[in-house]
PDB file of N, CA and C in Angstrom:
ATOM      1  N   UNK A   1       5.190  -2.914   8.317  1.00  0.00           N
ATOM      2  CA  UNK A   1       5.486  -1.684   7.581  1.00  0.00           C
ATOM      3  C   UNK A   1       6.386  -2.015   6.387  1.00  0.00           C
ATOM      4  N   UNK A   2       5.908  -1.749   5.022  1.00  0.00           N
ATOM      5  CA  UNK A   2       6.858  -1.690   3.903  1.00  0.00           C
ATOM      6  C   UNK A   2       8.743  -0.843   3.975  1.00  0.00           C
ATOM      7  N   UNK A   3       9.099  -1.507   3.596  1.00  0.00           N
ATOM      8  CA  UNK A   3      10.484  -1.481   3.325  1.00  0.00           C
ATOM      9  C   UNK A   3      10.872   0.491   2.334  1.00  0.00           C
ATOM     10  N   UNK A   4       9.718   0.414   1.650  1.00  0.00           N
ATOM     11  CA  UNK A   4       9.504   1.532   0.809  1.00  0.00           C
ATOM     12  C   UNK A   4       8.963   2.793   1.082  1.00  0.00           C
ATOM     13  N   UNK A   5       9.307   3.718   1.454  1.00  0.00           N
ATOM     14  CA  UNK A   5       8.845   5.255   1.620  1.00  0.00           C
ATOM     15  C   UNK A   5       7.371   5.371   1.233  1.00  0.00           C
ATOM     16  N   UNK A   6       7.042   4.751  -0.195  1.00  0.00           N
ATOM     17  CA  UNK A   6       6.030   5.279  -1.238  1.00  0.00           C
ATOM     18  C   UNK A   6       6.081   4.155  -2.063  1.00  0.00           C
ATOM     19  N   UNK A   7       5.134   2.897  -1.271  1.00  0.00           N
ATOM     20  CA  UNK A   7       5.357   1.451  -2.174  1.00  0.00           C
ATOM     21  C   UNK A   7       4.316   1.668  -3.371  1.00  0.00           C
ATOM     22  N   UNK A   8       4.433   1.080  -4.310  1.00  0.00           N
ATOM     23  CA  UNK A   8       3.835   1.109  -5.846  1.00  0.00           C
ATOM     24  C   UNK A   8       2.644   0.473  -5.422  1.00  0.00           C
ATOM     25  N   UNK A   9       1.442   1.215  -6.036  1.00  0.00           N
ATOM     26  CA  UNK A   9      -0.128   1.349  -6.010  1.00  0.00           C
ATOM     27  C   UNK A   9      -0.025  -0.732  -6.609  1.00  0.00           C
ATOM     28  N   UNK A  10      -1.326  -1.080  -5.961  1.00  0.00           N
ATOM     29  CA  UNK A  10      -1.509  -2.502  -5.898  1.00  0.00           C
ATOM     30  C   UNK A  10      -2.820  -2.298  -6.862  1.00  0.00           C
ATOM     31  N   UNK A  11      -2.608  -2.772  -7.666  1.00  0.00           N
ATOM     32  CA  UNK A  11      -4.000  -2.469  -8.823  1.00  0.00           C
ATOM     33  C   UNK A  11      -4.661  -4.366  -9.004  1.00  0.00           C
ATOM     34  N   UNK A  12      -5.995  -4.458  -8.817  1.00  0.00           N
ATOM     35  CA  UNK A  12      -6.613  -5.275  -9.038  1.00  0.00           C
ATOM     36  C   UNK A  12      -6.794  -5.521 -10.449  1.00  0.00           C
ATOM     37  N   UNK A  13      -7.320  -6.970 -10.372  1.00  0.00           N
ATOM     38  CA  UNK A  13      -7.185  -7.679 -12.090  1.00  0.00           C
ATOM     39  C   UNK A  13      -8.351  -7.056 -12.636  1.00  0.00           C
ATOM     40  N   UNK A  14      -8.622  -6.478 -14.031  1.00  0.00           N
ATOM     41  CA  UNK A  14      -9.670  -5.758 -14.328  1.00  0.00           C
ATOM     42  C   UNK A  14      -9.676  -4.280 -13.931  1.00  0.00           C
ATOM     43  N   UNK A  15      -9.084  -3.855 -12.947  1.00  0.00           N
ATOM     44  CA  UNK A  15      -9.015  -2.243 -12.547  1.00  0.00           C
ATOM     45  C   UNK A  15      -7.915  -1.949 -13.395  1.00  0.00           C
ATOM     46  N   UNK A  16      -8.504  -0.727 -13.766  1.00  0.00           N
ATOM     47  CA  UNK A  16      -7.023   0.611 -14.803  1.00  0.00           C
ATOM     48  C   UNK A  16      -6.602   1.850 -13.317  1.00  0.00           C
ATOM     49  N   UNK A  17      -5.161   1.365 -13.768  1.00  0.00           N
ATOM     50  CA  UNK A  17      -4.600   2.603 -12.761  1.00  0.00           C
ATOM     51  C   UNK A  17      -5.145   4.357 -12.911  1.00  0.00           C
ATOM     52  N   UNK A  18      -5.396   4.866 -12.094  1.00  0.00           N
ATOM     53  CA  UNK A  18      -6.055   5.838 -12.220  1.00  0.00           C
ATOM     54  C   UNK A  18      -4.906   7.546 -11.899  1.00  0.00           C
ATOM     55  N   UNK A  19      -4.596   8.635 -12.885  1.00  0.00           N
ATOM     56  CA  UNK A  19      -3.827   9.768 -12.260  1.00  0.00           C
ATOM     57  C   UNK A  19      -2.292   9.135 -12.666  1.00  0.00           C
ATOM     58  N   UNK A  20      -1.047   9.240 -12.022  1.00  0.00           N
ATOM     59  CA  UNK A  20      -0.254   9.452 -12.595  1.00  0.00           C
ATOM     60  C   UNK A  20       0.337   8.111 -12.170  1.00  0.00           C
ATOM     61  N   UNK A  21      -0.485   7.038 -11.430  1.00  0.00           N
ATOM     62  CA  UNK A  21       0.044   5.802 -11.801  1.00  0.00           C
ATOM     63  C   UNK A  21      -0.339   5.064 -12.780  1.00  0.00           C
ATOM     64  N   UNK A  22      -1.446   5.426 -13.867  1.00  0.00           N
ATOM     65  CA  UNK A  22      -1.988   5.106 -14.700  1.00  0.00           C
ATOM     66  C   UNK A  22      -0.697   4.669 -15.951  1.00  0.00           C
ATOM     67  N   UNK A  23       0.424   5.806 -15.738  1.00  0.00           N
ATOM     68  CA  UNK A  23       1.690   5.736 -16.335  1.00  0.00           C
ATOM     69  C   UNK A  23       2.361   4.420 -16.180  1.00  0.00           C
ATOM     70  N   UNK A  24       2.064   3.768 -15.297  1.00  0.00           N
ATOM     71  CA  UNK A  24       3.301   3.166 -14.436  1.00  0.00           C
ATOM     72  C   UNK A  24       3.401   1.424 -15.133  1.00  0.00           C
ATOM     73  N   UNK A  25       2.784   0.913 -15.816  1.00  0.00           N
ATOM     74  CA  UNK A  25       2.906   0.107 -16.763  1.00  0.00           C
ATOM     75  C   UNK A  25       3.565   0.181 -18.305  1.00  0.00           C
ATOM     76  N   UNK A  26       3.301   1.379 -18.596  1.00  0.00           N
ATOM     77  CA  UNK A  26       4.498   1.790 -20.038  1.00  0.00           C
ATOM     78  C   UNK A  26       5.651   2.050 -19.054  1.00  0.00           C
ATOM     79  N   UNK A  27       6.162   2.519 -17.923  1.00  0.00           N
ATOM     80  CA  UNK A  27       6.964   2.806 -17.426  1.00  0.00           C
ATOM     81  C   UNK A  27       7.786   1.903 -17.646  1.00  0.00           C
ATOM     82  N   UNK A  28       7.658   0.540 -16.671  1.00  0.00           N
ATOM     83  CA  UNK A  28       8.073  -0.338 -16.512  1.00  0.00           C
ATOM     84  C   UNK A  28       8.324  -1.266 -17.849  1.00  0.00           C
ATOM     85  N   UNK A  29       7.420  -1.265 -18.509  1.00  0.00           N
ATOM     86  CA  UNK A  29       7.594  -1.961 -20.159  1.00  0.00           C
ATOM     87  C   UNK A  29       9.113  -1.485 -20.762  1.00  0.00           C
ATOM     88  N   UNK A  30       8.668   0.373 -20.690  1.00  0.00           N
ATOM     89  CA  UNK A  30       9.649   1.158 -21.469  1.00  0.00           C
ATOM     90  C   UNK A  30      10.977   0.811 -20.760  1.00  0.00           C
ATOM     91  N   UNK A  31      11.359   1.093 -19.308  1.00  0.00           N
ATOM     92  CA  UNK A  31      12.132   1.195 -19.248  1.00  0.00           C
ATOM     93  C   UNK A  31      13.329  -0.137 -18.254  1.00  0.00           C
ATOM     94  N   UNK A  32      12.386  -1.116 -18.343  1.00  0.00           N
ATOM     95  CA  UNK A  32      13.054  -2.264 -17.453  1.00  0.00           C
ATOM     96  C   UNK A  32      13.279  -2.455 -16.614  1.00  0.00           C
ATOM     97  N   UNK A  33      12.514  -1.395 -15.456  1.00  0.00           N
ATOM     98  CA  UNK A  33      12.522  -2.062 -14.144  1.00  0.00           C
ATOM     99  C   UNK A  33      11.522  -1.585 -13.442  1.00  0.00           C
ATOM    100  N   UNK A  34      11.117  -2.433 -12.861  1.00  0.00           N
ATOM    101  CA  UNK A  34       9.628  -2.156 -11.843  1.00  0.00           C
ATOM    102  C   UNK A  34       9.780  -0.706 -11.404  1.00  0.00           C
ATOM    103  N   UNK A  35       8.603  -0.346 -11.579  1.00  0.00           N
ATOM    104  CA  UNK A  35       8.011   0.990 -11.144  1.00  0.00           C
ATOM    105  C   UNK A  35       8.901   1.585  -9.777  1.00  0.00           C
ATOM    106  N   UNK A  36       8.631   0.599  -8.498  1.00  0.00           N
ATOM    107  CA  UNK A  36       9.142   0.597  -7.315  1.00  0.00           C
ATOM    108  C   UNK A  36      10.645   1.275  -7.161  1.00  0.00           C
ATOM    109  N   UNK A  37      11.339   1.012  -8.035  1.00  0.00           N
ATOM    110  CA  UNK A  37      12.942   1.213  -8.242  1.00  0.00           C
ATOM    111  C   UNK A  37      12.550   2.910  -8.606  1.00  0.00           C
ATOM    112  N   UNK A  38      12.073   3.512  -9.256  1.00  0.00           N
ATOM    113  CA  UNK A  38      11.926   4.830 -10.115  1.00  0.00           C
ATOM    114  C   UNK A  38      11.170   5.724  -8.672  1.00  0.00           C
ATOM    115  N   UNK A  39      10.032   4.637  -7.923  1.00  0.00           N
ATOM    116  CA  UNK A  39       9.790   5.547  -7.033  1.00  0.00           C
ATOM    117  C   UNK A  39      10.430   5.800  -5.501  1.00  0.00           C
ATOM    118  N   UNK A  40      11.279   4.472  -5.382  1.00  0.00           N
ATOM    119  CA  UNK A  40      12.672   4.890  -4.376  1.00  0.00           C
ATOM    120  C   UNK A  40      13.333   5.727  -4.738  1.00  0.00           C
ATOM    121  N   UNK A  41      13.557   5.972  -6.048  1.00  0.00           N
ATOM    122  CA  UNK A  41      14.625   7.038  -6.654  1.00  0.00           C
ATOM    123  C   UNK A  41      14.390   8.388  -6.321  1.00  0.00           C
ATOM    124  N   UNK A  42      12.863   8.620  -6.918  1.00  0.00           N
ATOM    125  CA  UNK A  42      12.059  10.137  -6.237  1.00  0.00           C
ATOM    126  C   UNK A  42      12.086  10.315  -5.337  1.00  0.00           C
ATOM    127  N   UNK A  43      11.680   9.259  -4.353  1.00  0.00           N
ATOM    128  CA  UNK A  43      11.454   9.755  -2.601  1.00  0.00           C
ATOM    129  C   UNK A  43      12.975  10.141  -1.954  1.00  0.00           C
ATOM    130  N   UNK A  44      14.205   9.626  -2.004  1.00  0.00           N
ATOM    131  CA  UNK A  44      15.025  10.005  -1.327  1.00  0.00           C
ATOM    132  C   UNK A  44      15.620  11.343  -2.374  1.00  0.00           C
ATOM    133  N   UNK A  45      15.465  11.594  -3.493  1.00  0.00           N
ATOM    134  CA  UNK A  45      15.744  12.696  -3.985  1.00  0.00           C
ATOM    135  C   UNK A  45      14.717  13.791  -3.614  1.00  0.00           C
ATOM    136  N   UNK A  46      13.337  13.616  -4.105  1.00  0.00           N
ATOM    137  CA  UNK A  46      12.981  14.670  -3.075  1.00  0.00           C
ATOM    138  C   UNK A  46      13.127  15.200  -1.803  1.00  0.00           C
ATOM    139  N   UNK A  47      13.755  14.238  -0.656  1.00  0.00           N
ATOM    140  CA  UNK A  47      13.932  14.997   0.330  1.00  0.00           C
ATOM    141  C   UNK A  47      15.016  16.506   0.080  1.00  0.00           C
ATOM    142  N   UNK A  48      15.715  16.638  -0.813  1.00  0.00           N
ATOM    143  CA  UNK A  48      16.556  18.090  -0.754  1.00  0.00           C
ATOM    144  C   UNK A  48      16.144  18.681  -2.219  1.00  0.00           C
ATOM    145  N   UNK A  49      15.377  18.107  -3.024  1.00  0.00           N
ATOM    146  CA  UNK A  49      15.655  18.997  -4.372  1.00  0.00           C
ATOM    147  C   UNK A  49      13.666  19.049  -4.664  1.00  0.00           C
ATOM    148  N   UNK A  50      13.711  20.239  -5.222  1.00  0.00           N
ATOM    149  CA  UNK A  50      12.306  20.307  -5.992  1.00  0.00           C
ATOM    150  C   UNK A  50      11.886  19.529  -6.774  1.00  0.00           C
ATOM    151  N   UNK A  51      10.409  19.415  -7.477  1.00  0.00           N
ATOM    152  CA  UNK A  51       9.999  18.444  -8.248  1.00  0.00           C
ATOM    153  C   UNK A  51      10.400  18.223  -9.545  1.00  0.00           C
ATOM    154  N   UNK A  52      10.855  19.737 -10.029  1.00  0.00           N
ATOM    155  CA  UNK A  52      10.870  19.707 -11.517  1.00  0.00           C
ATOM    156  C   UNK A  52      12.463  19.605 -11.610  1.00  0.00           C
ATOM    157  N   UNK A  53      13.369  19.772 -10.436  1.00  0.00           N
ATOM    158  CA  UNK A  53      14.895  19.356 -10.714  1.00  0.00           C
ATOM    159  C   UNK A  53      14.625  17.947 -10.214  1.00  0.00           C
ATOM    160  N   UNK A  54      13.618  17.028 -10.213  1.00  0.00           N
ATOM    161  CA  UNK A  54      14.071  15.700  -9.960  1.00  0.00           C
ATOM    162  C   UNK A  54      12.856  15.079 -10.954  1.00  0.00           C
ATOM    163  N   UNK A  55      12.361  15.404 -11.573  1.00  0.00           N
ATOM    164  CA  UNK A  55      11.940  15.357 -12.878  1.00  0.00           C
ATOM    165  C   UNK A  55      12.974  15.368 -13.840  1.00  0.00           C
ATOM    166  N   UNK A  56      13.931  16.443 -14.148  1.00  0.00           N
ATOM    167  CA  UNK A  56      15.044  16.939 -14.870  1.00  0.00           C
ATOM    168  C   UNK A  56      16.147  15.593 -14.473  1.00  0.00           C
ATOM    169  N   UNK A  57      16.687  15.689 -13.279  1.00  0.00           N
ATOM    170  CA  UNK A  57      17.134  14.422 -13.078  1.00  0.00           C
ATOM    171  C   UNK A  57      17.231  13.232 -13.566  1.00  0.00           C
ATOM    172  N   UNK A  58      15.662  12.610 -13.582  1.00  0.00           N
ATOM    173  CA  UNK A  58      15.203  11.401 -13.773  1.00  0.00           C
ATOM    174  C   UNK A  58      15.263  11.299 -15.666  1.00  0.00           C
ATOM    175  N   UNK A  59      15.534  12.558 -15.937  1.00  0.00           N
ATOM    176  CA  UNK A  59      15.371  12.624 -17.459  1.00  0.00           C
ATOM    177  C   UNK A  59      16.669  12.385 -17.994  1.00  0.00           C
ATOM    178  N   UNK A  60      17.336  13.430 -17.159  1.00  0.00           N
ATOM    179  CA  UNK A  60      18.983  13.659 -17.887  1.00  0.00           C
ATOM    180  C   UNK A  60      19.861  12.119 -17.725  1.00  0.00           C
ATOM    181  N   UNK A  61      19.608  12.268 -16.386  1.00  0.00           N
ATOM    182  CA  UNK A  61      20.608  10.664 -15.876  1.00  0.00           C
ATOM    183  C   UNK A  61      20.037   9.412 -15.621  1.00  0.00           C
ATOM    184  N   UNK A  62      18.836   8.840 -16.276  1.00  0.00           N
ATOM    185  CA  UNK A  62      18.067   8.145 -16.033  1.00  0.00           C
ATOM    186  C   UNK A  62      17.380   7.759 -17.455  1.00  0.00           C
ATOM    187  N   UNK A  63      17.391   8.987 -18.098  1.00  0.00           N
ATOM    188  CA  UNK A  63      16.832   8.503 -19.524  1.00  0.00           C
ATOM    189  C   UNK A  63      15.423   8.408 -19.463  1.00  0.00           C
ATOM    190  N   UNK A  64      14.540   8.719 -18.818  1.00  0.00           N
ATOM    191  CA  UNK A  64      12.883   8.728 -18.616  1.00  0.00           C
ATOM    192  C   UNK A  64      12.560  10.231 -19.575  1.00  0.00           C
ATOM    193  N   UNK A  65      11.502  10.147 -20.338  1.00  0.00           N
ATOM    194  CA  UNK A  65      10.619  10.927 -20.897  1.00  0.00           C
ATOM    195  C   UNK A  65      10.395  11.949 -20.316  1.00  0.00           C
ATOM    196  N   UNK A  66       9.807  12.680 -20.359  1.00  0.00           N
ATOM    197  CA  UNK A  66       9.416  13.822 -19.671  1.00  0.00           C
ATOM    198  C   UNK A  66       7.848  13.340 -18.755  1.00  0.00           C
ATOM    199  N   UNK A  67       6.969  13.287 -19.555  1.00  0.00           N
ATOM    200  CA  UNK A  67       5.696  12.656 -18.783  1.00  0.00           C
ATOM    201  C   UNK A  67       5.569  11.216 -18.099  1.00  0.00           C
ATOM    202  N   UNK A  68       6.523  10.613 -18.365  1.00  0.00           N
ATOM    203  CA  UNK A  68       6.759   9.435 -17.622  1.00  0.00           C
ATOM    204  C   UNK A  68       8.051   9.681 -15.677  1.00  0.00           C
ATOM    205  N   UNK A  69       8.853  10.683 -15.979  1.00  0.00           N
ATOM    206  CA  UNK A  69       9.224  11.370 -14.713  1.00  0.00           C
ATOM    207  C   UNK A  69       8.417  11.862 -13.952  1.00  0.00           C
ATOM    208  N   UNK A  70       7.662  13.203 -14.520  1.00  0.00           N
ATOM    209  CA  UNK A  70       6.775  13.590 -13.890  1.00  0.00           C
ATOM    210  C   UNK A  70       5.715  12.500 -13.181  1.00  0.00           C
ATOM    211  N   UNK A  71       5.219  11.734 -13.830  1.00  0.00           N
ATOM    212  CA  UNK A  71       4.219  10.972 -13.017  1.00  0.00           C
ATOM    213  C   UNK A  71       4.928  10.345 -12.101  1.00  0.00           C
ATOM    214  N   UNK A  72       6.014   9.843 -12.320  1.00  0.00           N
ATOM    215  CA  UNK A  72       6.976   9.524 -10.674  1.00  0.00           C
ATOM    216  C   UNK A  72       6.716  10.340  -9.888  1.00  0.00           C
ATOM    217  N   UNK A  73       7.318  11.259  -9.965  1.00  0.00           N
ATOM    218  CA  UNK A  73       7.720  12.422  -8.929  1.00  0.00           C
ATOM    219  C   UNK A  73       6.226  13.013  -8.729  1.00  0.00           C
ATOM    220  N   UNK A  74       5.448  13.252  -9.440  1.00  0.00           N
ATOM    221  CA  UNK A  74       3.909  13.389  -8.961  1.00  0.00           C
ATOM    222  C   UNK A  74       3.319  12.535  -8.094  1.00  0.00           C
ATOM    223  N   UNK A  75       3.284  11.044  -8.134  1.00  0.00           N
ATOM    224  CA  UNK A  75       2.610  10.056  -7.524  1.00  0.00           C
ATOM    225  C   UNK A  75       3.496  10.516  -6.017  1.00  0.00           C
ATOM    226  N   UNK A  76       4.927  10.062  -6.104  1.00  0.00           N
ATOM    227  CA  UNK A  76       5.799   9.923  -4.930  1.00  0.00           C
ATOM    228  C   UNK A  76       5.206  11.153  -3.913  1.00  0.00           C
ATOM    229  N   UNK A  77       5.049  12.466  -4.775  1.00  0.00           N
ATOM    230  CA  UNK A  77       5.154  13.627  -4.236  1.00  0.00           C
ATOM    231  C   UNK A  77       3.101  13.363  -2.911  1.00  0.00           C
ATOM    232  N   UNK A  78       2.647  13.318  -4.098  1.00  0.00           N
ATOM    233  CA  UNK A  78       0.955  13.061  -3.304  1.00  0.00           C
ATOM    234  C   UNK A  78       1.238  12.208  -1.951  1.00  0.00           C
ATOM    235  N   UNK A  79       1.610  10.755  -2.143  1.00  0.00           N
ATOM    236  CA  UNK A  79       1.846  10.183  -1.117  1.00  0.00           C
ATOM    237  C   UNK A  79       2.584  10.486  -0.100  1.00  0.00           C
ATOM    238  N   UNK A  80       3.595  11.401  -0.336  1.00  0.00           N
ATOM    239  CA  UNK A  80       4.296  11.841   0.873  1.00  0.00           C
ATOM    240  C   UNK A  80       3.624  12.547   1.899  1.00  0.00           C
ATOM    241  N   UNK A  81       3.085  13.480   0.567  1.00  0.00           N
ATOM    242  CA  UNK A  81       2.224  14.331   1.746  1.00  0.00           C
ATOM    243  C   UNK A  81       0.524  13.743   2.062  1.00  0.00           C
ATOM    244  N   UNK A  82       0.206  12.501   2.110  1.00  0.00           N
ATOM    245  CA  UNK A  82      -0.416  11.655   2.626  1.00  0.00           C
ATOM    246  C   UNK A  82      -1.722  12.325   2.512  1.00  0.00           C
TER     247      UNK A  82
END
């Protein structure tokens, strides 16, 4: 069992990420650290706060874009609920 709540989508050589991990390579470019780190961040914040205050979050104190949060907290959010 992974270490991670919601481990980062495993994309094959030649496959394009598809939906809101499709993001997750400018993510990491833009913002300097593996995807994985941004989506530990979502999963234990979503357990008490809504999507769009941990969207807001990820923006205010984190410095992420607006459509680059959201696809965090979107991806994290799908997988949780499995």
């Amino acid at each position: 069992m992974s270490e991670h709540r919601v481990p980062a989508p495993v994309v094959a050589d030649g496959e394009k990420p598809k939906g809101p991990a499709s993001y997750f390579p400018s993510i990491e470019k833009t913002y300097g650290r593996p995807v994985q780190a941004w989506l530990d961040l979502a999963a234990d914040r979503l357990d008490q706060h809504p999507h769009m205050e941990v969207v807001a979050w990820l923006k205010d104190s984190h410095g992420l874009g607006h459509g680059h949060a959201n696809a965090i907290v979107a991806y994290v959010k799908a997988q949780l609920a499995g």
